[in-house]
PDB file of N, CA and C in Angstrom:
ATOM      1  N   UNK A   1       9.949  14.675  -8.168  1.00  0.00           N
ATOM      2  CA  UNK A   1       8.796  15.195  -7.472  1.00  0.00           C
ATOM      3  C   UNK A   1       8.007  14.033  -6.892  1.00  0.00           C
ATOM      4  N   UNK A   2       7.568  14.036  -5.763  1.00  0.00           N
ATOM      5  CA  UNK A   2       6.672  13.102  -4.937  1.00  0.00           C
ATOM      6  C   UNK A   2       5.348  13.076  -5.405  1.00  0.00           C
ATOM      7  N   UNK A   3       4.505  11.764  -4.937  1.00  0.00           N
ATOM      8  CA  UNK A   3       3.572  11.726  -5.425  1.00  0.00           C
ATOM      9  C   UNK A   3       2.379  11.515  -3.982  1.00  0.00           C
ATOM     10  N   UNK A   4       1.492  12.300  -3.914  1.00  0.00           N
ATOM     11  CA  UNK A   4       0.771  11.582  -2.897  1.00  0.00           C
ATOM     12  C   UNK A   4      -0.802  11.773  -3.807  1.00  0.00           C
ATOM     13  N   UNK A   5      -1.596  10.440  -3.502  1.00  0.00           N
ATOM     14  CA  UNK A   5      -2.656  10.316  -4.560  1.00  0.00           C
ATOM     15  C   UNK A   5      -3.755  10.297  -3.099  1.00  0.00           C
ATOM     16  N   UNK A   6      -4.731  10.655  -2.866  1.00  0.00           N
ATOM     17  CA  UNK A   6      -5.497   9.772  -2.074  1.00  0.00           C
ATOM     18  C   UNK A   6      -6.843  10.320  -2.488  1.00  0.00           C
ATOM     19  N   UNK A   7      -7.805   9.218  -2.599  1.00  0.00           N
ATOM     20  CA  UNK A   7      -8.871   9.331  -3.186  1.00  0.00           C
ATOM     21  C   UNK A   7     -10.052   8.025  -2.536  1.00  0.00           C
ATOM     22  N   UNK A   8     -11.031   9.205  -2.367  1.00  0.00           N
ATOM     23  CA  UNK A   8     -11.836   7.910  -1.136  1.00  0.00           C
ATOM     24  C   UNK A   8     -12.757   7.411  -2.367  1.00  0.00           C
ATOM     25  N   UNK A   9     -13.482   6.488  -1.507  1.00  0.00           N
ATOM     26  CA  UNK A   9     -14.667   5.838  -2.281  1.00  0.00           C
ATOM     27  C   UNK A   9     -14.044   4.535  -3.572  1.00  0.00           C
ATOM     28  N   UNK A  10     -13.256   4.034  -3.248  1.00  0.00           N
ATOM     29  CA  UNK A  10     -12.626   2.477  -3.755  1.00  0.00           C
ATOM     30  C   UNK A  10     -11.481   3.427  -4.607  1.00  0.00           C
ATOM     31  N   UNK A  11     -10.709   4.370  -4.540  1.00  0.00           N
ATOM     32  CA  UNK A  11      -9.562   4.260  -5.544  1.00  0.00           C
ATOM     33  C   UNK A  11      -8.565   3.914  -4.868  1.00  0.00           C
ATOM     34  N   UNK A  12      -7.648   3.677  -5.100  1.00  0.00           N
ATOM     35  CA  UNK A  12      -5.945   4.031  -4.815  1.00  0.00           C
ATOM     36  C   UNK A  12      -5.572   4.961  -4.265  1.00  0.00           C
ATOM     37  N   UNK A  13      -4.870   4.695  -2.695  1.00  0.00           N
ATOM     38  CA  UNK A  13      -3.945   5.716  -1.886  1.00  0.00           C
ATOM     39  C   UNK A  13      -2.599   4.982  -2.258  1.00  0.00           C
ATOM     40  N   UNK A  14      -2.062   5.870  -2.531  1.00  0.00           N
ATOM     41  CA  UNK A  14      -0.555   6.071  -2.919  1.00  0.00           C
ATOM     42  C   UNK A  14       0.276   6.674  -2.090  1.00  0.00           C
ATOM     43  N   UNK A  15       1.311   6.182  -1.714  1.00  0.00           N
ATOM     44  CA  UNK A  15       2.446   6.933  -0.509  1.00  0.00           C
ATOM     45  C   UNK A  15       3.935   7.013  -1.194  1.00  0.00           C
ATOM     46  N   UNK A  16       4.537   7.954  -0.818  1.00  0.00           N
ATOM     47  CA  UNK A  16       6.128   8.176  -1.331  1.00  0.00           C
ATOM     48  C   UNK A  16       6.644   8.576  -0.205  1.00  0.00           C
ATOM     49  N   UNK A  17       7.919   8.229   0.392  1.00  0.00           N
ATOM     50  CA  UNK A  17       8.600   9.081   1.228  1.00  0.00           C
ATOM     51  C   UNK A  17       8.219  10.305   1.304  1.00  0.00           C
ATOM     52  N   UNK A  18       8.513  10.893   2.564  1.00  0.00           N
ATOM     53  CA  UNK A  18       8.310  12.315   2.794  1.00  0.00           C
ATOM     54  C   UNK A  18       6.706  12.650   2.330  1.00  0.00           C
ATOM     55  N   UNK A  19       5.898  12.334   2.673  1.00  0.00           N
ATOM     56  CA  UNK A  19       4.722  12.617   2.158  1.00  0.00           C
ATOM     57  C   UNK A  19       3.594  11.854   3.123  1.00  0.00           C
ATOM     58  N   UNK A  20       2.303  11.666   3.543  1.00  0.00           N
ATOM     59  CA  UNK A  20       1.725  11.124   4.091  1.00  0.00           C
ATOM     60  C   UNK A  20       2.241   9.500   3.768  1.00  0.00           C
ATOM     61  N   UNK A  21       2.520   9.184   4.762  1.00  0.00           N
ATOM     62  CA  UNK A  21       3.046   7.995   5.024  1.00  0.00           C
ATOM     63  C   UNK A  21       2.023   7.069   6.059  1.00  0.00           C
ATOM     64  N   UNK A  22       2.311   5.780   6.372  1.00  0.00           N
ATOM     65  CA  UNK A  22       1.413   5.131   6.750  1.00  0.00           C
ATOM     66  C   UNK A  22       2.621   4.111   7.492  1.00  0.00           C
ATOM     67  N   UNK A  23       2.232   3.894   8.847  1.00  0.00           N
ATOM     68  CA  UNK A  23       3.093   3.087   9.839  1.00  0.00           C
ATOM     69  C   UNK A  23       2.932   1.241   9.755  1.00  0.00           C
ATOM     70  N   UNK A  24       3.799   0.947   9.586  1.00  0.00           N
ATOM     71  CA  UNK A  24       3.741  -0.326   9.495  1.00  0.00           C
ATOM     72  C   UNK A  24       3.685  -0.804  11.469  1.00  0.00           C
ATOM     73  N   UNK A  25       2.888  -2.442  10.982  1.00  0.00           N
ATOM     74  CA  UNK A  25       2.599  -2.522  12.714  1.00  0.00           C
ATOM     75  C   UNK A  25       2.402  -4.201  12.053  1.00  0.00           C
ATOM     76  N   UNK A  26       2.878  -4.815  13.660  1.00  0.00           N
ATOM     77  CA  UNK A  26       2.707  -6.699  13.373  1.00  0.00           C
ATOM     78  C   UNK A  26       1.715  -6.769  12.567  1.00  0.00           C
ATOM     79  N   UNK A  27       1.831  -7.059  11.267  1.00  0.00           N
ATOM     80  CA  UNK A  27       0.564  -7.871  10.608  1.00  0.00           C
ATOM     81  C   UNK A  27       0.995  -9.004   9.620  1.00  0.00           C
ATOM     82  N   UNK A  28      -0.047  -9.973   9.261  1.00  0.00           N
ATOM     83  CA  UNK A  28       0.117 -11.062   8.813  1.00  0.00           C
ATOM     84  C   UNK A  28       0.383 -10.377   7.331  1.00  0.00           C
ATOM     85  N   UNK A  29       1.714 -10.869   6.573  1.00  0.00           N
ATOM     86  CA  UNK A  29       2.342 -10.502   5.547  1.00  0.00           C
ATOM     87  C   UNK A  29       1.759 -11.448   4.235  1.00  0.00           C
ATOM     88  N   UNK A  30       1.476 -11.299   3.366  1.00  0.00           N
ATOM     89  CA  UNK A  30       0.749 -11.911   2.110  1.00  0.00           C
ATOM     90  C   UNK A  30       1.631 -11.233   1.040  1.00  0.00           C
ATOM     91  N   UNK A  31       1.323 -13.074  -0.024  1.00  0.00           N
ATOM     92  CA  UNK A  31       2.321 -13.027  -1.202  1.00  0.00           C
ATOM     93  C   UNK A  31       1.437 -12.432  -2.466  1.00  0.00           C
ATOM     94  N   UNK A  32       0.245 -11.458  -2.506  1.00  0.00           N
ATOM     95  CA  UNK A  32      -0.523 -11.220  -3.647  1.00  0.00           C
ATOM     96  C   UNK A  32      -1.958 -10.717  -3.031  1.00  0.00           C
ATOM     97  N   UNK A  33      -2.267  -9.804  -3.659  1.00  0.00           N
ATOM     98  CA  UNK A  33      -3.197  -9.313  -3.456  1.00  0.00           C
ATOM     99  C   UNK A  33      -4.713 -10.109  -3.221  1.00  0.00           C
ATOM    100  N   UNK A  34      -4.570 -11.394  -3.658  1.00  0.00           N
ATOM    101  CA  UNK A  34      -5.683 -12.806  -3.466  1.00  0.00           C
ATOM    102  C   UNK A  34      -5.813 -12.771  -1.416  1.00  0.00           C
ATOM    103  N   UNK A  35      -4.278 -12.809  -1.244  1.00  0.00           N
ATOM    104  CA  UNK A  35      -4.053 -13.344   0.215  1.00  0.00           C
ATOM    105  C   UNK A  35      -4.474 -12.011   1.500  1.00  0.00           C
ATOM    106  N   UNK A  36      -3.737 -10.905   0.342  1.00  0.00           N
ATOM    107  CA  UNK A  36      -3.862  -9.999   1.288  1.00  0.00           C
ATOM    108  C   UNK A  36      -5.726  -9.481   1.878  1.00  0.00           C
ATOM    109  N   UNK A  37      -6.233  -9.825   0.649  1.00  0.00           N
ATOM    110  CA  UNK A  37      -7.630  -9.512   0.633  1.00  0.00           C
ATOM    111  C   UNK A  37      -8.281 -10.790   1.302  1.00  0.00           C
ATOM    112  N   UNK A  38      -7.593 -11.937   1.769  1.00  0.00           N
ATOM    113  CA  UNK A  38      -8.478 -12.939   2.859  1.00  0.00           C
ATOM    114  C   UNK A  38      -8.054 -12.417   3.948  1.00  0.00           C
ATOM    115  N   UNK A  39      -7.093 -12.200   4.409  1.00  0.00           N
ATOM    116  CA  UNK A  39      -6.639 -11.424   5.662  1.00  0.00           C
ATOM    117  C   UNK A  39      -7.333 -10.669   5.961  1.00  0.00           C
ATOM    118  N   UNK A  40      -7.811  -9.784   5.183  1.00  0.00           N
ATOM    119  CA  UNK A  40      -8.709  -8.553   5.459  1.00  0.00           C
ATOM    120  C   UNK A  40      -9.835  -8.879   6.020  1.00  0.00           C
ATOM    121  N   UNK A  41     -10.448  -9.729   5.521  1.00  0.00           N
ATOM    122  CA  UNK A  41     -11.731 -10.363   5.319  1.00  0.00           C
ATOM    123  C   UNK A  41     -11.614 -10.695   6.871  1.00  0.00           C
ATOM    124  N   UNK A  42     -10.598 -11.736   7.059  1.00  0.00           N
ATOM    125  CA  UNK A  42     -10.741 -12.673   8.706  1.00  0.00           C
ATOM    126  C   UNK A  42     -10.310 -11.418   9.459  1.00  0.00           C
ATOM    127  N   UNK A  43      -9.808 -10.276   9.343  1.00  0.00           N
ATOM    128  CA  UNK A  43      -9.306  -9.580  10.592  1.00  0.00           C
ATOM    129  C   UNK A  43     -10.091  -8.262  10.601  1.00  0.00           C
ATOM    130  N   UNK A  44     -10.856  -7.940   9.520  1.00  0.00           N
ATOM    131  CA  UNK A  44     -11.764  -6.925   9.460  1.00  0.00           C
ATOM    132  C   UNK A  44     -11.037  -5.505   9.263  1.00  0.00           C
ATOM    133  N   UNK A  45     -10.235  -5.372   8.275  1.00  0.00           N
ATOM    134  CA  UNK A  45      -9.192  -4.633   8.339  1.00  0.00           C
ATOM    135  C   UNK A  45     -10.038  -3.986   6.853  1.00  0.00           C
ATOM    136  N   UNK A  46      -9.567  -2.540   6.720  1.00  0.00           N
ATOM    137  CA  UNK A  46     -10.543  -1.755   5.548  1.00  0.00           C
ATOM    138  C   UNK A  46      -9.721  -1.457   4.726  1.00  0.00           C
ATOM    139  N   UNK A  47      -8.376  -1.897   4.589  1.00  0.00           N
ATOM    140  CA  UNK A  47      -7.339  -1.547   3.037  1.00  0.00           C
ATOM    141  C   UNK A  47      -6.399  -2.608   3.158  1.00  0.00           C
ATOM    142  N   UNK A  48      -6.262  -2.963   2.052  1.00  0.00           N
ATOM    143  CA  UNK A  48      -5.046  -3.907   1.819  1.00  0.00           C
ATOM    144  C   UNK A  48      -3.623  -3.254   0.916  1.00  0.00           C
ATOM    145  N   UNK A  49      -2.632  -3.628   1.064  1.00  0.00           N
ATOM    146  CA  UNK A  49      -1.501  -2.793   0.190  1.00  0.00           C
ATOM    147  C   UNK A  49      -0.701  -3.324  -0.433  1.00  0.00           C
ATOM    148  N   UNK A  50       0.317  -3.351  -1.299  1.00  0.00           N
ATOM    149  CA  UNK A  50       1.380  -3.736  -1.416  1.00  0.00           C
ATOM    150  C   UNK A  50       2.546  -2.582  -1.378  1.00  0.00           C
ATOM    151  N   UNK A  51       3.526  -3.327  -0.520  1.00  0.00           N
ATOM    152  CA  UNK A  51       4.483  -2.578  -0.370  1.00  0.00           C
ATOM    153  C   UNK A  51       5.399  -2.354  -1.662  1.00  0.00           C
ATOM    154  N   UNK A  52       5.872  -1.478  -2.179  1.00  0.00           N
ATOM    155  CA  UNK A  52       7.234  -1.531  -3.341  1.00  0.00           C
ATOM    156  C   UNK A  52       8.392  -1.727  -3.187  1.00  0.00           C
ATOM    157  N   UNK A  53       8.539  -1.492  -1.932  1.00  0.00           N
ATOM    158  CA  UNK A  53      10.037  -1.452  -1.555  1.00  0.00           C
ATOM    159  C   UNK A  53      10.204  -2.709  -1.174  1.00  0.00           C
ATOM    160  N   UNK A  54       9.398  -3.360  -0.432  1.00  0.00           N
ATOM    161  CA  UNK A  54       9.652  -4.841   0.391  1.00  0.00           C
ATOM    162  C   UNK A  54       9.218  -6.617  -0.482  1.00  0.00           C
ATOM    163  N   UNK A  55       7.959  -5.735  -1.293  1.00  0.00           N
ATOM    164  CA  UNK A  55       7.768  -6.696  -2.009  1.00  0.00           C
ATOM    165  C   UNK A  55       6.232  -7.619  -1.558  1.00  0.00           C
ATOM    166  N   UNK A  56       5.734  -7.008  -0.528  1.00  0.00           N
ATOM    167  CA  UNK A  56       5.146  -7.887   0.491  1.00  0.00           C
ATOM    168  C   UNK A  56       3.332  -6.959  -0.049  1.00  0.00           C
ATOM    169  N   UNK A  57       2.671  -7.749   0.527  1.00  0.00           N
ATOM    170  CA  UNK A  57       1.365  -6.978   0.706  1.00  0.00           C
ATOM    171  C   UNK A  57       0.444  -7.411   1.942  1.00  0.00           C
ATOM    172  N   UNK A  58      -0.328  -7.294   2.287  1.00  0.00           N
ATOM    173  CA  UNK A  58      -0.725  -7.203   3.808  1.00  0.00           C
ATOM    174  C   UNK A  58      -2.294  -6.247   3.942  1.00  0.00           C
ATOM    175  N   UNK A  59      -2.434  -5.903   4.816  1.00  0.00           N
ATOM    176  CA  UNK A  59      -3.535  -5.414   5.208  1.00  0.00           C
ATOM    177  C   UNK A  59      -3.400  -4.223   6.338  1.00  0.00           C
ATOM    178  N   UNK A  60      -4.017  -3.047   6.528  1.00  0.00           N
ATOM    179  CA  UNK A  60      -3.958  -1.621   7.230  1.00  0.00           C
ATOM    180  C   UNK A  60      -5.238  -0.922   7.148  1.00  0.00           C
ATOM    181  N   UNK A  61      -5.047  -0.038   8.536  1.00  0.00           N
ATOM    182  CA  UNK A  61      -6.337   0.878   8.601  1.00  0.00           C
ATOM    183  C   UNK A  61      -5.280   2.060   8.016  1.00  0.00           C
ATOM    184  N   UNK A  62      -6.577   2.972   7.530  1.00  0.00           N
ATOM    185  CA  UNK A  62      -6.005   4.556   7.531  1.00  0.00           C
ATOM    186  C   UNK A  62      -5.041   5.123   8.479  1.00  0.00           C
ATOM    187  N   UNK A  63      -5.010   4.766   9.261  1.00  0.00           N
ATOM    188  CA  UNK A  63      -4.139   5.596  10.441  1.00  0.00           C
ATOM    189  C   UNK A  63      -3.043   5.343  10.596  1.00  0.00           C
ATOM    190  N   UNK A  64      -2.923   4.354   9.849  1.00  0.00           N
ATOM    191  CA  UNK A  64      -0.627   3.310   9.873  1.00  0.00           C
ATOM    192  C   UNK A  64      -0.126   4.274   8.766  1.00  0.00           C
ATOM    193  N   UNK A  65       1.062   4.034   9.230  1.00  0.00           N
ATOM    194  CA  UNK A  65       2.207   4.067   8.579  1.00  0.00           C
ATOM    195  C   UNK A  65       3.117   3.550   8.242  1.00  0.00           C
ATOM    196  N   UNK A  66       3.504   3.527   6.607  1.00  0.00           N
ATOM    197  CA  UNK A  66       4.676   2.516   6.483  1.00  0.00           C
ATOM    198  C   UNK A  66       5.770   2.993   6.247  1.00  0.00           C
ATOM    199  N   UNK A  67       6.943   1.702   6.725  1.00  0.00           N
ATOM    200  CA  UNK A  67       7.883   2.001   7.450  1.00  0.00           C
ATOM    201  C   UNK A  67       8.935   1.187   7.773  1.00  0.00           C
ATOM    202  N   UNK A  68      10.002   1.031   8.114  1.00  0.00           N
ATOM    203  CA  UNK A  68      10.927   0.323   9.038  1.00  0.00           C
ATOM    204  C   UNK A  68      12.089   1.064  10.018  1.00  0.00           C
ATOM    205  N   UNK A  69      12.594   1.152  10.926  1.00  0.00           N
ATOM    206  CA  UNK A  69      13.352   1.642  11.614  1.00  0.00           C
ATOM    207  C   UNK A  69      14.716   0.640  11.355  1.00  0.00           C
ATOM    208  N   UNK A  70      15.998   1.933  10.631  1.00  0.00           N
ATOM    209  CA  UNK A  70      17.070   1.530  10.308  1.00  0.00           C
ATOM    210  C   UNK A  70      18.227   2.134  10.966  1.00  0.00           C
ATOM    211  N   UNK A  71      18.939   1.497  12.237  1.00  0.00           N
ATOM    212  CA  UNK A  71      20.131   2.588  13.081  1.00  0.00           C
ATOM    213  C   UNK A  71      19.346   3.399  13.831  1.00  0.00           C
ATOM    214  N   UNK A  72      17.655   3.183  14.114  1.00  0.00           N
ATOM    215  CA  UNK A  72      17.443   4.205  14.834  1.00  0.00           C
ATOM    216  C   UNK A  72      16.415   5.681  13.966  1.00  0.00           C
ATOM    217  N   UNK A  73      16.649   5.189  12.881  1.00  0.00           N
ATOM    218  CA  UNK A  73      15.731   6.309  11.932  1.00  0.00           C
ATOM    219  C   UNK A  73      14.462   5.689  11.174  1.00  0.00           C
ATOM    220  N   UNK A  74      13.941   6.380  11.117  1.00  0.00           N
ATOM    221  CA  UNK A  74      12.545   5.711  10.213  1.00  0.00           C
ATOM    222  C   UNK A  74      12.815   6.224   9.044  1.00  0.00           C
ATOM    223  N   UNK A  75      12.399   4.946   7.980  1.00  0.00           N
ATOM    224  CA  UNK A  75      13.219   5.160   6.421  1.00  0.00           C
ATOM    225  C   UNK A  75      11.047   4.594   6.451  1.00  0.00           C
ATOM    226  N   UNK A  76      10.590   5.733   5.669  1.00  0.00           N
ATOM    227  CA  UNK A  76       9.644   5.686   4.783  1.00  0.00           C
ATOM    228  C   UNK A  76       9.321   4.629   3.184  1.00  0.00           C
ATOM    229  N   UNK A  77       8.563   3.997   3.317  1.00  0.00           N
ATOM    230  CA  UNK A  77       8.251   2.828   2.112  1.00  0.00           C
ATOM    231  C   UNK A  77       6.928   3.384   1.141  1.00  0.00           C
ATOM    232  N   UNK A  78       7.114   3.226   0.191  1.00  0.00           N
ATOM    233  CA  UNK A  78       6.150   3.314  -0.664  1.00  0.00           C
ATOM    234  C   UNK A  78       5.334   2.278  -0.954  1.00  0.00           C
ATOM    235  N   UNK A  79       4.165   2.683  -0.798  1.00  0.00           N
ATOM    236  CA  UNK A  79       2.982   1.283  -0.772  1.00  0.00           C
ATOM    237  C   UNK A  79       1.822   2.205  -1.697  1.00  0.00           C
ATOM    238  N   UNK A  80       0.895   1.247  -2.110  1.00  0.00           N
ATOM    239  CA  UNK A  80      -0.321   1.640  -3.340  1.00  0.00           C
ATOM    240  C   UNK A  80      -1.303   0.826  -1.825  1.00  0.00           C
ATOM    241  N   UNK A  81      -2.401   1.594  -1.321  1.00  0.00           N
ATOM    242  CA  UNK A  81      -3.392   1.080  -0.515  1.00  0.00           C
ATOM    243  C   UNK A  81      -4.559   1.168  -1.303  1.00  0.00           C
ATOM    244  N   UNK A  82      -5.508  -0.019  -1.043  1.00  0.00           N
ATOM    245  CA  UNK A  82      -6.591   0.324  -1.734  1.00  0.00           C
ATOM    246  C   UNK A  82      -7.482  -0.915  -1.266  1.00  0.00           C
ATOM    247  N   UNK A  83      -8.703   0.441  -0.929  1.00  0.00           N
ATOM    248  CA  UNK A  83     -10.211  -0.606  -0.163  1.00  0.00           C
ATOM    249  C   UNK A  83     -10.413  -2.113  -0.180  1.00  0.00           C
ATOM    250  N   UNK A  84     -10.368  -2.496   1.117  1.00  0.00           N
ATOM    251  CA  UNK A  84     -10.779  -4.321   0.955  1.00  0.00           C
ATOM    252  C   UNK A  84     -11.659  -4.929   0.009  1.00  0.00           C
ATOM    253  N   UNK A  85     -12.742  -4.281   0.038  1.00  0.00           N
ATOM    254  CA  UNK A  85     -14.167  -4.565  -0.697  1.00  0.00           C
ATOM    255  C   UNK A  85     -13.920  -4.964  -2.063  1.00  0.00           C
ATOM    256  N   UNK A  86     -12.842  -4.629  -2.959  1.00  0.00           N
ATOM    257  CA  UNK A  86     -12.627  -5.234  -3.893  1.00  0.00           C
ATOM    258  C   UNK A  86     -12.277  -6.621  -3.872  1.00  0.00           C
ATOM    259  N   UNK A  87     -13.025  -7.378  -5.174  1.00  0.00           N
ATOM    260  CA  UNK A  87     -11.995  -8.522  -5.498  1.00  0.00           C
ATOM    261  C   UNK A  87     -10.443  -8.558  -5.763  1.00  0.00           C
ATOM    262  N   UNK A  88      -9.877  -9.820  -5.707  1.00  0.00           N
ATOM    263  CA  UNK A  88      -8.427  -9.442  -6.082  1.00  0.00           C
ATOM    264  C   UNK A  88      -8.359  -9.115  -7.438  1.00  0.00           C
ATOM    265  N   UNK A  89      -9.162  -9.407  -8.211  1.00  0.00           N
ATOM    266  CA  UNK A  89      -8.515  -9.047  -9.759  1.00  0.00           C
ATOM    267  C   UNK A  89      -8.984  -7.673  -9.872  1.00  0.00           C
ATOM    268  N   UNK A  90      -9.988  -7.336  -9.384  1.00  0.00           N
ATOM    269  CA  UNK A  90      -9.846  -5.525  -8.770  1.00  0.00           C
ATOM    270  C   UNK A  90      -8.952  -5.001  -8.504  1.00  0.00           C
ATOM    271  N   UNK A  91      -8.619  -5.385  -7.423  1.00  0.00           N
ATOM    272  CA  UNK A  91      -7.530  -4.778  -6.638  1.00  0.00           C
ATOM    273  C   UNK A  91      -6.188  -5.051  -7.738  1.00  0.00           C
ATOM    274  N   UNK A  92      -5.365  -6.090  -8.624  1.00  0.00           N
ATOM    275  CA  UNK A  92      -4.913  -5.823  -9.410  1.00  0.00           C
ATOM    276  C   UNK A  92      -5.000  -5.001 -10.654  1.00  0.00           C
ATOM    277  N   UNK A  93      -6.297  -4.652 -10.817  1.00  0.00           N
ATOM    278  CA  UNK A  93      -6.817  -3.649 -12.223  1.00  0.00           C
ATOM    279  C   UNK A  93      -5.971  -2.811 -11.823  1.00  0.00           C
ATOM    280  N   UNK A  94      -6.895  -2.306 -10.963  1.00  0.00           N
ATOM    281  CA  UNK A  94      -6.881  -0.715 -10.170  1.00  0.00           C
ATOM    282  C   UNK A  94      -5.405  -0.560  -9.896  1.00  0.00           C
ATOM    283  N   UNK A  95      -4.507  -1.675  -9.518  1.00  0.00           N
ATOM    284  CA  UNK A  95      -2.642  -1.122  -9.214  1.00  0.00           C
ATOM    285  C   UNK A  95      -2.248  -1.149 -10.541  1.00  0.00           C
ATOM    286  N   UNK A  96      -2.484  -1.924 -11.504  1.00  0.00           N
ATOM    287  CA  UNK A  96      -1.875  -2.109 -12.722  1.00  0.00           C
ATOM    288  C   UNK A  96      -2.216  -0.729 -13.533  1.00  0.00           C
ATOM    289  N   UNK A  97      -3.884   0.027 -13.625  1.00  0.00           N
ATOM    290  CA  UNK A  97      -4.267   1.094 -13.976  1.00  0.00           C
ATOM    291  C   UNK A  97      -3.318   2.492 -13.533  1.00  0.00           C
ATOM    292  N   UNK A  98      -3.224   2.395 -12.192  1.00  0.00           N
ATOM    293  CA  UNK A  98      -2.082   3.256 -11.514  1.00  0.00           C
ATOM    294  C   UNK A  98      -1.209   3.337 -11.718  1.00  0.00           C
ATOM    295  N   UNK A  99      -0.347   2.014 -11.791  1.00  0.00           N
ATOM    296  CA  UNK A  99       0.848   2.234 -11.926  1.00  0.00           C
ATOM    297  C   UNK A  99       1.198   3.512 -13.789  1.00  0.00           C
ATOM    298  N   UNK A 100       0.084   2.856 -14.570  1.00  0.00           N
ATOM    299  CA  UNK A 100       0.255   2.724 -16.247  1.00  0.00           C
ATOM    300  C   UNK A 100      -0.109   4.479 -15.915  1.00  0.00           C
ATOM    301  N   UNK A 101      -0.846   5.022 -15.340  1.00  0.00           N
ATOM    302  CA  UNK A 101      -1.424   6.147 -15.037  1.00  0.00           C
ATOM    303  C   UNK A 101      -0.393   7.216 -14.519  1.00  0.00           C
ATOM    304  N   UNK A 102       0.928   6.052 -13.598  1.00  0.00           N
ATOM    305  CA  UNK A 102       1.983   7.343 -12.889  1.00  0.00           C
ATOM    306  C   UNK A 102       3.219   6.064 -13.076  1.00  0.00           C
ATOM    307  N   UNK A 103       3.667   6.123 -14.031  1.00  0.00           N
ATOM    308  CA  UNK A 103       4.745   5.488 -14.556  1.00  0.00           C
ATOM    309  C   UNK A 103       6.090   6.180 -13.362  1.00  0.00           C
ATOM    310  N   UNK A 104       6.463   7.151 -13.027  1.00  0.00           N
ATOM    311  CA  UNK A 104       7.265   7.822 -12.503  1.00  0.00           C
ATOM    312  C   UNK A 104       7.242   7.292 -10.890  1.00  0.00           C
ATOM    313  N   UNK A 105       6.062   6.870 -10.149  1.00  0.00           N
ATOM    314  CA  UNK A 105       6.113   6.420  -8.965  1.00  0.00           C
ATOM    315  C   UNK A 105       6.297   5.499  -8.842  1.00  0.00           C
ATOM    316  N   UNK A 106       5.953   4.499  -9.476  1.00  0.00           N
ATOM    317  CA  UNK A 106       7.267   3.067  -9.518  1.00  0.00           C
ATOM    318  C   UNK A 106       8.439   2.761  -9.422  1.00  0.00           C
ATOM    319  N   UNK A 107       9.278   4.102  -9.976  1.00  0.00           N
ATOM    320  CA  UNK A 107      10.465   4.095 -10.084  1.00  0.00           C
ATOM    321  C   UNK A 107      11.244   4.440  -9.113  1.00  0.00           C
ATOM    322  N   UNK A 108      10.650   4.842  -7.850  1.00  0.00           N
ATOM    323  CA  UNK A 108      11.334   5.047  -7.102  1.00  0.00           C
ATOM    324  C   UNK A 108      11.773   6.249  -6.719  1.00  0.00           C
ATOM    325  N   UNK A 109      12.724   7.026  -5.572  1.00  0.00           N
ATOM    326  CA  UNK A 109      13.383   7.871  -5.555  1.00  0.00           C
ATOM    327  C   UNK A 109      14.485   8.224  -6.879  1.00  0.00           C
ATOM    328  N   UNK A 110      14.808   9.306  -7.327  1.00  0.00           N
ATOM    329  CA  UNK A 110      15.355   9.662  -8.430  1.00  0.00           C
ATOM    330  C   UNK A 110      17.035   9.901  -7.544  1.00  0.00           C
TER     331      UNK A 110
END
């Protein structure tokens, strides 16, 4: 079963395939939620993410989608988004809280 979480006011948006998804678009790619949250900062961007599938984290408005185009198809990525305004060790609580909270969406497609 899919998971879609979204919750305003500083929690965690959560994406799974097939489910509100969020478009990936050129952006400067970061190794940790420290980096992804200076990016934010210099580009004025209102969520930062990490991707699960790719490994990467980065920065997005509400309106993207993530993503990659494979042969021509869009293959959907699972990413945890969550408000700039946090510090990074925030922004790690809050994914580490989540994850411990939905053990099952980590894991991937079944």
């Amino acid at each position: 079963m899919g998971l879609d979480k979204e919750r305003r006011e500083g929690e965690v948006i959560a994406r799974r395939p097939g489910l509100n998804i969020r478009e990936r678009v050129m952006m400067a790619a970061a190794k940790s939620w420290k980096e992804a949250k200076e990016i934010a900062e210099r580009e004025a961007e209102e969520l930062v993410f990490h991707n699960f599938d790719t490994g990467e984290y980065g920065t997005c408005s509400r309106s993207k989608r993530f993503g990659c185009y494979r042969k021509g198809e869009f293959i959907e990525e699972r990413c945890i988004c969550i408000p700039a305004k946090f510090t990074a060790d925030e922004l790690e609580e809050k994914e580490k809280k989540f994850l411990e909270e939905n053990p099952e969406w980590g894991k991937g497609e079944e």
